[in-house]
PDB file of N, CA and C in Angstrom:
ATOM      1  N   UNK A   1      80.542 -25.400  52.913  1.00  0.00           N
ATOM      2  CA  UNK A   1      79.876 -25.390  51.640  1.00  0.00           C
ATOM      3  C   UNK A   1      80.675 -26.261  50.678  1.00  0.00           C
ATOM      4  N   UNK A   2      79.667 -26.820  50.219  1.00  0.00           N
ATOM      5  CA  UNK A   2      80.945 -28.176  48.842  1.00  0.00           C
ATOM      6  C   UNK A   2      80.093 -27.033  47.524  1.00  0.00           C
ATOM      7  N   UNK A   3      81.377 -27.227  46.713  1.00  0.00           N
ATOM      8  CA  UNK A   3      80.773 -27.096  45.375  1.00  0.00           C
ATOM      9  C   UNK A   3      81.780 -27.656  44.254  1.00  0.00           C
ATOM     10  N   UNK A   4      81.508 -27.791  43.208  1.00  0.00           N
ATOM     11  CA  UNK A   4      82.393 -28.418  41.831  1.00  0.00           C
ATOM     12  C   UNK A   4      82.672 -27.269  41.115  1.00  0.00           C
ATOM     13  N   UNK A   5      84.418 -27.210  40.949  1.00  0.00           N
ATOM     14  CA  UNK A   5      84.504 -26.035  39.766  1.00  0.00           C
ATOM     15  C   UNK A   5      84.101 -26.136  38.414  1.00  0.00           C
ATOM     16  N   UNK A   6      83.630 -25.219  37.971  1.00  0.00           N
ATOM     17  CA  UNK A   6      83.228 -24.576  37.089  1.00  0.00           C
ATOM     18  C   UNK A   6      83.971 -25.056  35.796  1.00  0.00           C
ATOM     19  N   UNK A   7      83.533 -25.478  34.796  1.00  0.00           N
ATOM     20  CA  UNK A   7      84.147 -26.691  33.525  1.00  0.00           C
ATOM     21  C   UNK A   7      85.627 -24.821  33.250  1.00  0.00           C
ATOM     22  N   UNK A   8      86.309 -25.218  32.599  1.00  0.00           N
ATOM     23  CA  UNK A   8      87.325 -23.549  32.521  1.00  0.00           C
ATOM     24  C   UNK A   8      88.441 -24.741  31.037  1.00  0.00           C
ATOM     25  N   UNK A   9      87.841 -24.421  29.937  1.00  0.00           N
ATOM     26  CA  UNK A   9      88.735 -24.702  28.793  1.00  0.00           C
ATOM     27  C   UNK A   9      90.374 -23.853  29.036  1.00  0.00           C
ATOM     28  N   UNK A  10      91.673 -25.200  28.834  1.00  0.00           N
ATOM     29  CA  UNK A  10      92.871 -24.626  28.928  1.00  0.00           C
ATOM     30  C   UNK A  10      93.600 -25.146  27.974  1.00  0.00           C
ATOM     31  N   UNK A  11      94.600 -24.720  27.519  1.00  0.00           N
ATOM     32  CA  UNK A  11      95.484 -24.536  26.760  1.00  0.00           C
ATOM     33  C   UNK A  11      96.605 -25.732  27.738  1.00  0.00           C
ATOM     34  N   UNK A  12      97.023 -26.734  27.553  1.00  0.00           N
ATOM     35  CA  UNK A  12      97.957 -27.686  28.087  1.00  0.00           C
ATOM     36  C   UNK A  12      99.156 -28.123  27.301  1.00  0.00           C
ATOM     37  N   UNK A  13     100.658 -27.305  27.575  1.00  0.00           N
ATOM     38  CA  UNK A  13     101.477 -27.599  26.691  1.00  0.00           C
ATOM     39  C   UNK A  13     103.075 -27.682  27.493  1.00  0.00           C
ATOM     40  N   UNK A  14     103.285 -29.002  26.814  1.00  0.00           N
ATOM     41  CA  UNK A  14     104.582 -29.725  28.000  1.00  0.00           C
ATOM     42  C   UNK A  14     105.517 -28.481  27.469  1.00  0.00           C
ATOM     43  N   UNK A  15     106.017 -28.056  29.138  1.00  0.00           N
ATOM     44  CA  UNK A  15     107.150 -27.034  28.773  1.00  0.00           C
ATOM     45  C   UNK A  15     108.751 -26.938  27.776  1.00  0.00           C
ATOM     46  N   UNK A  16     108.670 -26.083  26.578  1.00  0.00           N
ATOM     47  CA  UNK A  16     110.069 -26.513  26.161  1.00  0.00           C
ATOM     48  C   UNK A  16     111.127 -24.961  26.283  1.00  0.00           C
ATOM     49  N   UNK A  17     112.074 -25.150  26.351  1.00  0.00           N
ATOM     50  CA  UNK A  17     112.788 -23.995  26.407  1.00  0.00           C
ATOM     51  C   UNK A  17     112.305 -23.019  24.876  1.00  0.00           C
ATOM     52  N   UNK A  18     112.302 -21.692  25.029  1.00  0.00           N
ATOM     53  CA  UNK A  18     112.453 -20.912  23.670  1.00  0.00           C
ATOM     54  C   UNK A  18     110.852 -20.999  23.441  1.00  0.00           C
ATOM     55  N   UNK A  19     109.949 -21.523  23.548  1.00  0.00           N
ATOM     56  CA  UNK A  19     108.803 -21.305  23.692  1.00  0.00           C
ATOM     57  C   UNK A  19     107.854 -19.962  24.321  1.00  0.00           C
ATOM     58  N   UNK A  20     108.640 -19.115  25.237  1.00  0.00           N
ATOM     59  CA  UNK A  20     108.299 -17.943  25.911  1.00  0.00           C
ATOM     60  C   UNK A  20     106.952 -18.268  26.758  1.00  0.00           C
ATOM     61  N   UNK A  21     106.871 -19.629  27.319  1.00  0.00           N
ATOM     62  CA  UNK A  21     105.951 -19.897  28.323  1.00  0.00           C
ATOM     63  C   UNK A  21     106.109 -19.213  29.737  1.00  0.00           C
ATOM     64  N   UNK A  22     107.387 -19.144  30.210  1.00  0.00           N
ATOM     65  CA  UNK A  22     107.876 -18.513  31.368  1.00  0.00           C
ATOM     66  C   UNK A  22     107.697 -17.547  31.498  1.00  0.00           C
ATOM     67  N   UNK A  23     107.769 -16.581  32.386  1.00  0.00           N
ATOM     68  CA  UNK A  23     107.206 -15.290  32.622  1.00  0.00           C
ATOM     69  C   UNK A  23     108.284 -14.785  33.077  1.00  0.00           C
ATOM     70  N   UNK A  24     109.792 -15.725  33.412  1.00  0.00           N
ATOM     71  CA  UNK A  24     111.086 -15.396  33.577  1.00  0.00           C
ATOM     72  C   UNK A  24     111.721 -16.371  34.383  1.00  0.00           C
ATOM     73  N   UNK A  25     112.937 -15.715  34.778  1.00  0.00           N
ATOM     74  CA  UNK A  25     114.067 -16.926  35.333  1.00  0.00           C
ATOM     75  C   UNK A  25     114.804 -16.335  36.267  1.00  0.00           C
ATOM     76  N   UNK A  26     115.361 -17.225  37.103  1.00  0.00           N
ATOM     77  CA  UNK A  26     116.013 -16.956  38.708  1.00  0.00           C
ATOM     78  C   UNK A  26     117.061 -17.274  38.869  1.00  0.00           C
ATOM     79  N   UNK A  27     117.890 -16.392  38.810  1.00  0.00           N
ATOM     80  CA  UNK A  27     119.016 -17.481  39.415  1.00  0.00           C
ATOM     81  C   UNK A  27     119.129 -18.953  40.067  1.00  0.00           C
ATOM     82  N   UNK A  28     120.484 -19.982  39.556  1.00  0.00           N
ATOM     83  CA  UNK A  28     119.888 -20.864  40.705  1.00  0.00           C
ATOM     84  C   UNK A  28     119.913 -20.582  41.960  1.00  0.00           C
ATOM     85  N   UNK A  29     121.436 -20.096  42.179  1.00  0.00           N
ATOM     86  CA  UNK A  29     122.180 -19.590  43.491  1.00  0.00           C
ATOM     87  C   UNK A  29     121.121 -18.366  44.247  1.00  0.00           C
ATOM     88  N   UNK A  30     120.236 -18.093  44.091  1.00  0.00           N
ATOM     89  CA  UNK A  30     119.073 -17.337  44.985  1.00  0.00           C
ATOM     90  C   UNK A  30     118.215 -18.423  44.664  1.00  0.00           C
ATOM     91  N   UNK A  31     117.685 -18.979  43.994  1.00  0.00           N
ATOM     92  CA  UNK A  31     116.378 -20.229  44.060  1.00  0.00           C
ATOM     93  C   UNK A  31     117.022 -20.936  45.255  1.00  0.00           C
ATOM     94  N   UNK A  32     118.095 -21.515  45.663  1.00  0.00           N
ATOM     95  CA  UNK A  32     118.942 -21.946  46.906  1.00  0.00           C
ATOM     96  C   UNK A  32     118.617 -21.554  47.912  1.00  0.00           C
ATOM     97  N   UNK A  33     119.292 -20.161  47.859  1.00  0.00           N
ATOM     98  CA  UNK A  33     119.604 -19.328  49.333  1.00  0.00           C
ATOM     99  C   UNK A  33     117.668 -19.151  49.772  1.00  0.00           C
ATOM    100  N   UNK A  34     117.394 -18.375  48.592  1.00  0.00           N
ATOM    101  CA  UNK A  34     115.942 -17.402  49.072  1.00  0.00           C
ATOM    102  C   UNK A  34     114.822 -18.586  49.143  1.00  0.00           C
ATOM    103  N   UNK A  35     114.804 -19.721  48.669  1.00  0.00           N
ATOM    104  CA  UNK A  35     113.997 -20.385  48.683  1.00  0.00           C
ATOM    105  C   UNK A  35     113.806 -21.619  49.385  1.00  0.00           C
ATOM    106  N   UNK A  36     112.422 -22.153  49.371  1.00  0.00           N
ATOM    107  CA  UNK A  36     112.253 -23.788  50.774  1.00  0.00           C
ATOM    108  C   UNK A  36     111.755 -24.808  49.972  1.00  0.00           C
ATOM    109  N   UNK A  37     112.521 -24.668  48.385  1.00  0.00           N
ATOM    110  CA  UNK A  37     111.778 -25.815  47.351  1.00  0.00           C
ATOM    111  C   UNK A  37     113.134 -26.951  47.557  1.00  0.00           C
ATOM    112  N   UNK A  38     112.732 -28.199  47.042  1.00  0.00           N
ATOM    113  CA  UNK A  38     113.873 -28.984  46.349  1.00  0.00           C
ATOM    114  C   UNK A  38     114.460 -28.722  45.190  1.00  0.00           C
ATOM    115  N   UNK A  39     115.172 -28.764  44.562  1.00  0.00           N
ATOM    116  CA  UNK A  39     116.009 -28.153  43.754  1.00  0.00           C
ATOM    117  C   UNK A  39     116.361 -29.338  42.707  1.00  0.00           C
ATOM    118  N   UNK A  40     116.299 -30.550  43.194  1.00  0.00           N
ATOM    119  CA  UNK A  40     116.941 -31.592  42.082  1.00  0.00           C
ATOM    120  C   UNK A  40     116.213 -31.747  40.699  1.00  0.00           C
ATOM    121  N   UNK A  41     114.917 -31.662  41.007  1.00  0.00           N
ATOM    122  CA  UNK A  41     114.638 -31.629  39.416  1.00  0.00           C
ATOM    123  C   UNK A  41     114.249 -30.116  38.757  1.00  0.00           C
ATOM    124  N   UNK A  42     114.935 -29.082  39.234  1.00  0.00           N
ATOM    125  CA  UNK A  42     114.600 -27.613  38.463  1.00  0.00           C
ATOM    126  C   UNK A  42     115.056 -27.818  37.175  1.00  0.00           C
ATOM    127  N   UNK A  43     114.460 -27.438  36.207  1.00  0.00           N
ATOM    128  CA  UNK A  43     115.069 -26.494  34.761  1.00  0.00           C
ATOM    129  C   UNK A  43     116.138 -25.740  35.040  1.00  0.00           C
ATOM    130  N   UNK A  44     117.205 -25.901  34.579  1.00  0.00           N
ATOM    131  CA  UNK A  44     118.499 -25.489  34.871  1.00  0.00           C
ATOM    132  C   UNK A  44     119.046 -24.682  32.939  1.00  0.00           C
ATOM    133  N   UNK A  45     119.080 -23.473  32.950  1.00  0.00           N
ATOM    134  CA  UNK A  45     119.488 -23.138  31.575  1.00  0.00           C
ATOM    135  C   UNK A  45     120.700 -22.524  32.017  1.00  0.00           C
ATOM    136  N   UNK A  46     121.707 -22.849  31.486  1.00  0.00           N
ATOM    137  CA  UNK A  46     122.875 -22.297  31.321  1.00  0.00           C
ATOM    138  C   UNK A  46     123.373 -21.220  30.178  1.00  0.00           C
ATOM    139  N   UNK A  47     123.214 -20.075  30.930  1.00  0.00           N
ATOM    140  CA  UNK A  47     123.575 -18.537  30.072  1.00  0.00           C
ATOM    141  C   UNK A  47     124.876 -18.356  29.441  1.00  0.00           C
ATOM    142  N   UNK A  48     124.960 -17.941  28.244  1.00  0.00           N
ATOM    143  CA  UNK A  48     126.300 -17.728  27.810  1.00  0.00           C
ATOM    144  C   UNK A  48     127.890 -17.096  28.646  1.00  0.00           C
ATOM    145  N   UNK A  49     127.029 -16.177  29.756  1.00  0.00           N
ATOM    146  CA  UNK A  49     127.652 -15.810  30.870  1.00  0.00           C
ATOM    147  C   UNK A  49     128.336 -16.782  32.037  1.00  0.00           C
ATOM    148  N   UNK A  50     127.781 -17.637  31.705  1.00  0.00           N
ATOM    149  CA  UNK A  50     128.247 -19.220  32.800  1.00  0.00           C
ATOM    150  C   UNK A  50     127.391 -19.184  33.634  1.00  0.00           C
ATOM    151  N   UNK A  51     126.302 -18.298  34.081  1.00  0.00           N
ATOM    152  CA  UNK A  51     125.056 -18.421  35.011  1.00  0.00           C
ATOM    153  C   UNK A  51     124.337 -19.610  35.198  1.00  0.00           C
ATOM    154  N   UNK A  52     123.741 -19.891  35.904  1.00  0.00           N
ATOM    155  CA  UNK A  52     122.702 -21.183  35.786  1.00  0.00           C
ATOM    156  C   UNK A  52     121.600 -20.463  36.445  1.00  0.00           C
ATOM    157  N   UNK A  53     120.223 -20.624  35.576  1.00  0.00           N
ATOM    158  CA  UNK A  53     118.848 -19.947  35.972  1.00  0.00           C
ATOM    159  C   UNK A  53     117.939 -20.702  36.001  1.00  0.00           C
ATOM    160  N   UNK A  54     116.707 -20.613  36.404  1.00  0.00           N
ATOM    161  CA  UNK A  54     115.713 -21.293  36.213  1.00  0.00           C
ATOM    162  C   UNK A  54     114.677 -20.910  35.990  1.00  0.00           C
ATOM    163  N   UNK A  55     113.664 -20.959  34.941  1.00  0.00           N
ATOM    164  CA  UNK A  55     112.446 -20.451  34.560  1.00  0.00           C
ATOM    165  C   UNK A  55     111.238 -20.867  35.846  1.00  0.00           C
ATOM    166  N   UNK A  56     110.274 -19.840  35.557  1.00  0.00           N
ATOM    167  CA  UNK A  56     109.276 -19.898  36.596  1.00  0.00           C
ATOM    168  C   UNK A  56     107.957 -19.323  35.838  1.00  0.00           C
ATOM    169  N   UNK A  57     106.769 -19.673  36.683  1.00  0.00           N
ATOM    170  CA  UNK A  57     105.300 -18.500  36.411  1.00  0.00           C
ATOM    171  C   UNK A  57     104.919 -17.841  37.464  1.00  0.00           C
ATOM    172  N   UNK A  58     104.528 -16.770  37.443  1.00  0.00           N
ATOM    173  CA  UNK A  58     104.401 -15.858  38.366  1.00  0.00           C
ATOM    174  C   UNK A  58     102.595 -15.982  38.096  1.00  0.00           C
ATOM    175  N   UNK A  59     102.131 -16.189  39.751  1.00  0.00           N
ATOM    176  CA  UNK A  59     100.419 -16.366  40.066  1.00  0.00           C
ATOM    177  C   UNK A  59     100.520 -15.046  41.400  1.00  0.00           C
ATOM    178  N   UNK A  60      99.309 -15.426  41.478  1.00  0.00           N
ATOM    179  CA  UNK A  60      98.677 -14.595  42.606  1.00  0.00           C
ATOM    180  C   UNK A  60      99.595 -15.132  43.773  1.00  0.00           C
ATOM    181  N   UNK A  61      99.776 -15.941  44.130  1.00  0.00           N
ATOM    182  CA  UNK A  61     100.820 -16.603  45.611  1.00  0.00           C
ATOM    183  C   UNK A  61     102.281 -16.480  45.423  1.00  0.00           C
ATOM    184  N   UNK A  62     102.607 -15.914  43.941  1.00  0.00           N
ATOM    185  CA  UNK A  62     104.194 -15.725  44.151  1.00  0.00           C
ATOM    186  C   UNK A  62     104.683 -16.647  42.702  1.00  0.00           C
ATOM    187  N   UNK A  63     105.397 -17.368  42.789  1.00  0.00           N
ATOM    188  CA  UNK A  63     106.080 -18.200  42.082  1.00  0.00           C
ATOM    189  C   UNK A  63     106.082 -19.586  42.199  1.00  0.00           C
ATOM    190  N   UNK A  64     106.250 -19.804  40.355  1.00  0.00           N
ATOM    191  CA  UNK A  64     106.320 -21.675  40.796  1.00  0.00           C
ATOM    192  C   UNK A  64     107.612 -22.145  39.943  1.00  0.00           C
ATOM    193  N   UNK A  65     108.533 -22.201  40.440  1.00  0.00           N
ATOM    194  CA  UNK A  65     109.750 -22.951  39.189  1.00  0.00           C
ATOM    195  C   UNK A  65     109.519 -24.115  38.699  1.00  0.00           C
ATOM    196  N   UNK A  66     109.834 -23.927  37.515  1.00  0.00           N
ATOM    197  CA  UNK A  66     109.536 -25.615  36.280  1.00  0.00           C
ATOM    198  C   UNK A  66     110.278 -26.474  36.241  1.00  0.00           C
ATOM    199  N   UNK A  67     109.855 -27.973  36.719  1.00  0.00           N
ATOM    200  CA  UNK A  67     110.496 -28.929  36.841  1.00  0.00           C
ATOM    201  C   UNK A  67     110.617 -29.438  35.901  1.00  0.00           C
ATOM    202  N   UNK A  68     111.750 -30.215  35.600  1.00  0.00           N
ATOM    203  CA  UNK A  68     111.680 -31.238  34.096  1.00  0.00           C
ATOM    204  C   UNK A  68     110.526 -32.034  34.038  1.00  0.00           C
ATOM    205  N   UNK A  69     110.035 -31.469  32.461  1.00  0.00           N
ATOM    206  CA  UNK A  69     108.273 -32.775  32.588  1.00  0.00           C
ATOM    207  C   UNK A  69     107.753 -32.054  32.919  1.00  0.00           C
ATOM    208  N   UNK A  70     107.437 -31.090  33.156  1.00  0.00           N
ATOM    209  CA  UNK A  70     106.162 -30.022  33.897  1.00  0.00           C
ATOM    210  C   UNK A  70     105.425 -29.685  32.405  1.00  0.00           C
ATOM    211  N   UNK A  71     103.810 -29.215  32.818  1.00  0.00           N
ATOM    212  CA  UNK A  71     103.483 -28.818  32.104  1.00  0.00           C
ATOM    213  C   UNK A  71     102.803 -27.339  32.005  1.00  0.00           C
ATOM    214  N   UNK A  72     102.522 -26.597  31.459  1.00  0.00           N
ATOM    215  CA  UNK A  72     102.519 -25.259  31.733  1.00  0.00           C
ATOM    216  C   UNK A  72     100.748 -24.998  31.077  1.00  0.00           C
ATOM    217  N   UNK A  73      99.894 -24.652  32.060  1.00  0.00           N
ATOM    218  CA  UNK A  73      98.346 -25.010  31.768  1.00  0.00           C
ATOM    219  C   UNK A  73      98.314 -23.429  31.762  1.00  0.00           C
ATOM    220  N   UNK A  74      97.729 -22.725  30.478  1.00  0.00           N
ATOM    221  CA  UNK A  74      97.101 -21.724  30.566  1.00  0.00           C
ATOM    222  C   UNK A  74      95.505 -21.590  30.014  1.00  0.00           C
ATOM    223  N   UNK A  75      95.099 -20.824  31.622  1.00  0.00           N
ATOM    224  CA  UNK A  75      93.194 -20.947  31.016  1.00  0.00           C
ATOM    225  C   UNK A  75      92.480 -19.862  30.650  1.00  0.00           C
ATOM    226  N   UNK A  76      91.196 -20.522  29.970  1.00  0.00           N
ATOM    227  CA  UNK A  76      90.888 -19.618  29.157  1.00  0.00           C
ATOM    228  C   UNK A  76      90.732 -17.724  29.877  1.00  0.00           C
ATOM    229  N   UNK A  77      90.802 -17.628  31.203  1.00  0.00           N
ATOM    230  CA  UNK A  77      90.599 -16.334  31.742  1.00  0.00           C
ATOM    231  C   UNK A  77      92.260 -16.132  31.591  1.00  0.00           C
ATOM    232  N   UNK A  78      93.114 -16.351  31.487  1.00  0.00           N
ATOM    233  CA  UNK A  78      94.169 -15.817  31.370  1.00  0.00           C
ATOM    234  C   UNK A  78      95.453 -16.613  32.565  1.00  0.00           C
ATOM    235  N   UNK A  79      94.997 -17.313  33.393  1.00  0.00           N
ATOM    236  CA  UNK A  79      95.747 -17.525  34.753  1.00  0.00           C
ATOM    237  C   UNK A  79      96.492 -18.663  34.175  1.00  0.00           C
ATOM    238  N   UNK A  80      98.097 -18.721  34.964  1.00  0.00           N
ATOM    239  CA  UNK A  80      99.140 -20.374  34.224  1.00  0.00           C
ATOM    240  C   UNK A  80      98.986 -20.476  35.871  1.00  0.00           C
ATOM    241  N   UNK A  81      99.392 -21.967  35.595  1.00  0.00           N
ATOM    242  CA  UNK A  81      99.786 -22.677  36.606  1.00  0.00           C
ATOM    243  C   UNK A  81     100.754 -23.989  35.913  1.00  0.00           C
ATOM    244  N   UNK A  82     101.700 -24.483  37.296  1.00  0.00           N
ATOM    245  CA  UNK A  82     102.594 -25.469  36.347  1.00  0.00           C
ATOM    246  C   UNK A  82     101.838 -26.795  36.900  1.00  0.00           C
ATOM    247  N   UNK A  83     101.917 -27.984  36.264  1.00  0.00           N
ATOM    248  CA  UNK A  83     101.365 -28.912  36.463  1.00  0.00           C
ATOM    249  C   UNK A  83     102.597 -30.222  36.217  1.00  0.00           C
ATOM    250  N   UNK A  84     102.669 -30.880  36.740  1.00  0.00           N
ATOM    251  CA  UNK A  84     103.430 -32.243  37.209  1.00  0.00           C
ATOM    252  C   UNK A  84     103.204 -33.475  35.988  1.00  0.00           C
ATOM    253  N   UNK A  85     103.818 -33.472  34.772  1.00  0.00           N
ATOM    254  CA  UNK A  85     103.471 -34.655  33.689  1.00  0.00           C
ATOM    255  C   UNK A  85     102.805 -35.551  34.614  1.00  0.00           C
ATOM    256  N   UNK A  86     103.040 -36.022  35.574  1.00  0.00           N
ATOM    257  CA  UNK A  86     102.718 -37.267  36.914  1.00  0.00           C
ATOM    258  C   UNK A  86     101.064 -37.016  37.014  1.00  0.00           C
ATOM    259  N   UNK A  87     100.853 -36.133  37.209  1.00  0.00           N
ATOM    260  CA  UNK A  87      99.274 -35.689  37.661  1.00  0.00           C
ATOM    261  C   UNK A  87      98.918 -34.729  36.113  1.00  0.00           C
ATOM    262  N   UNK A  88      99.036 -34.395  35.056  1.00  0.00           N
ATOM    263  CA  UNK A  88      98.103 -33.763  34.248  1.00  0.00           C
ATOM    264  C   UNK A  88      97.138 -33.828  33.605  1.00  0.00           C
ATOM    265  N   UNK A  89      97.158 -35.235  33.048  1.00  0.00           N
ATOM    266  CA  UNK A  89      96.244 -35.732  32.328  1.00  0.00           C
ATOM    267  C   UNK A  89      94.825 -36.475  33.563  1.00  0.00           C
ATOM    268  N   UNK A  90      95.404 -36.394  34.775  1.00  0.00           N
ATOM    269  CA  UNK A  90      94.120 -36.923  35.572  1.00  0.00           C
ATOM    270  C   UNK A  90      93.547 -35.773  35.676  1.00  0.00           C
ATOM    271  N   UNK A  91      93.929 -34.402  35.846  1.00  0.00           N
ATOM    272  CA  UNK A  91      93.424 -33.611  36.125  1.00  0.00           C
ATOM    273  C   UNK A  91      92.609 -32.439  35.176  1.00  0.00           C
ATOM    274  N   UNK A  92      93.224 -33.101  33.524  1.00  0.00           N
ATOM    275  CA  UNK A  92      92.828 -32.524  32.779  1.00  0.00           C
ATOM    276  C   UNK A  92      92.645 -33.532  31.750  1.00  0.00           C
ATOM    277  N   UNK A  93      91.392 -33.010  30.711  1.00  0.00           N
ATOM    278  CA  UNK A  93      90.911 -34.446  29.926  1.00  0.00           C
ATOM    279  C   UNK A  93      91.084 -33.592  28.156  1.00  0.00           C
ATOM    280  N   UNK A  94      92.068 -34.329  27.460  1.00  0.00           N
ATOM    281  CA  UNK A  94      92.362 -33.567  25.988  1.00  0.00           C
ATOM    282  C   UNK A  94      90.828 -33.644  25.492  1.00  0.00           C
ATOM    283  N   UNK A  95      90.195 -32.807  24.909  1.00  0.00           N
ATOM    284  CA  UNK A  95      89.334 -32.598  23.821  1.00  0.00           C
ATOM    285  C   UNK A  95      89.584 -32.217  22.192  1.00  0.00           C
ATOM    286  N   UNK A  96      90.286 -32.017  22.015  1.00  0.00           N
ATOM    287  CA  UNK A  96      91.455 -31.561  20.907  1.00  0.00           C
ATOM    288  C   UNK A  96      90.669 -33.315  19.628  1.00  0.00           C
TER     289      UNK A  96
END
């Protein structure tokens, strides 16, 4: 079966720290061990503790950590997903 999704108005806003877009943060040192991502371009915040973490959004499949340049798409039903500065604007068209 083919079909075209459904037009879904979103909210598109390049991720900045202190913004409270994230839904939280990971250690790096478990984003490492526990995880099968690349790591070179993560968001890296450094905690007053000397930690290094990384912000993420939590979907239905688990987690997505935010790369530098990512953009953080929330739609109008409520669901984020992170999106790639590289690919956002093809995939999404400003009306604003």
């Amino acid at each position: 079966m083919k079909c075209i999704r459904i037009p879904l108005e979103s909210e598109v806003t390049k991720y900045e720290l202190g913004k409270g877009l994230e839904d939280g943060f990971e250690l790096l040192s478990d984003v490492i061990t526990k995880g099968w991502i690349v790591t070179d371009k993560l968001m890296q915040v450094k905690r007053d503790n000397g930690s290094i973490v990384c912000p993420y959004i939590r979907h239905r499949r688990g987690r997505t950590f935010i790369q530098k340049g990512d953009y953080i798409i929330i739609d109008s039903d409520g669901t984020k997903q992170v999106v790639g500065e590289d690919k956002v604007f093809t995939r999404y068209k400003k009306i604003d």
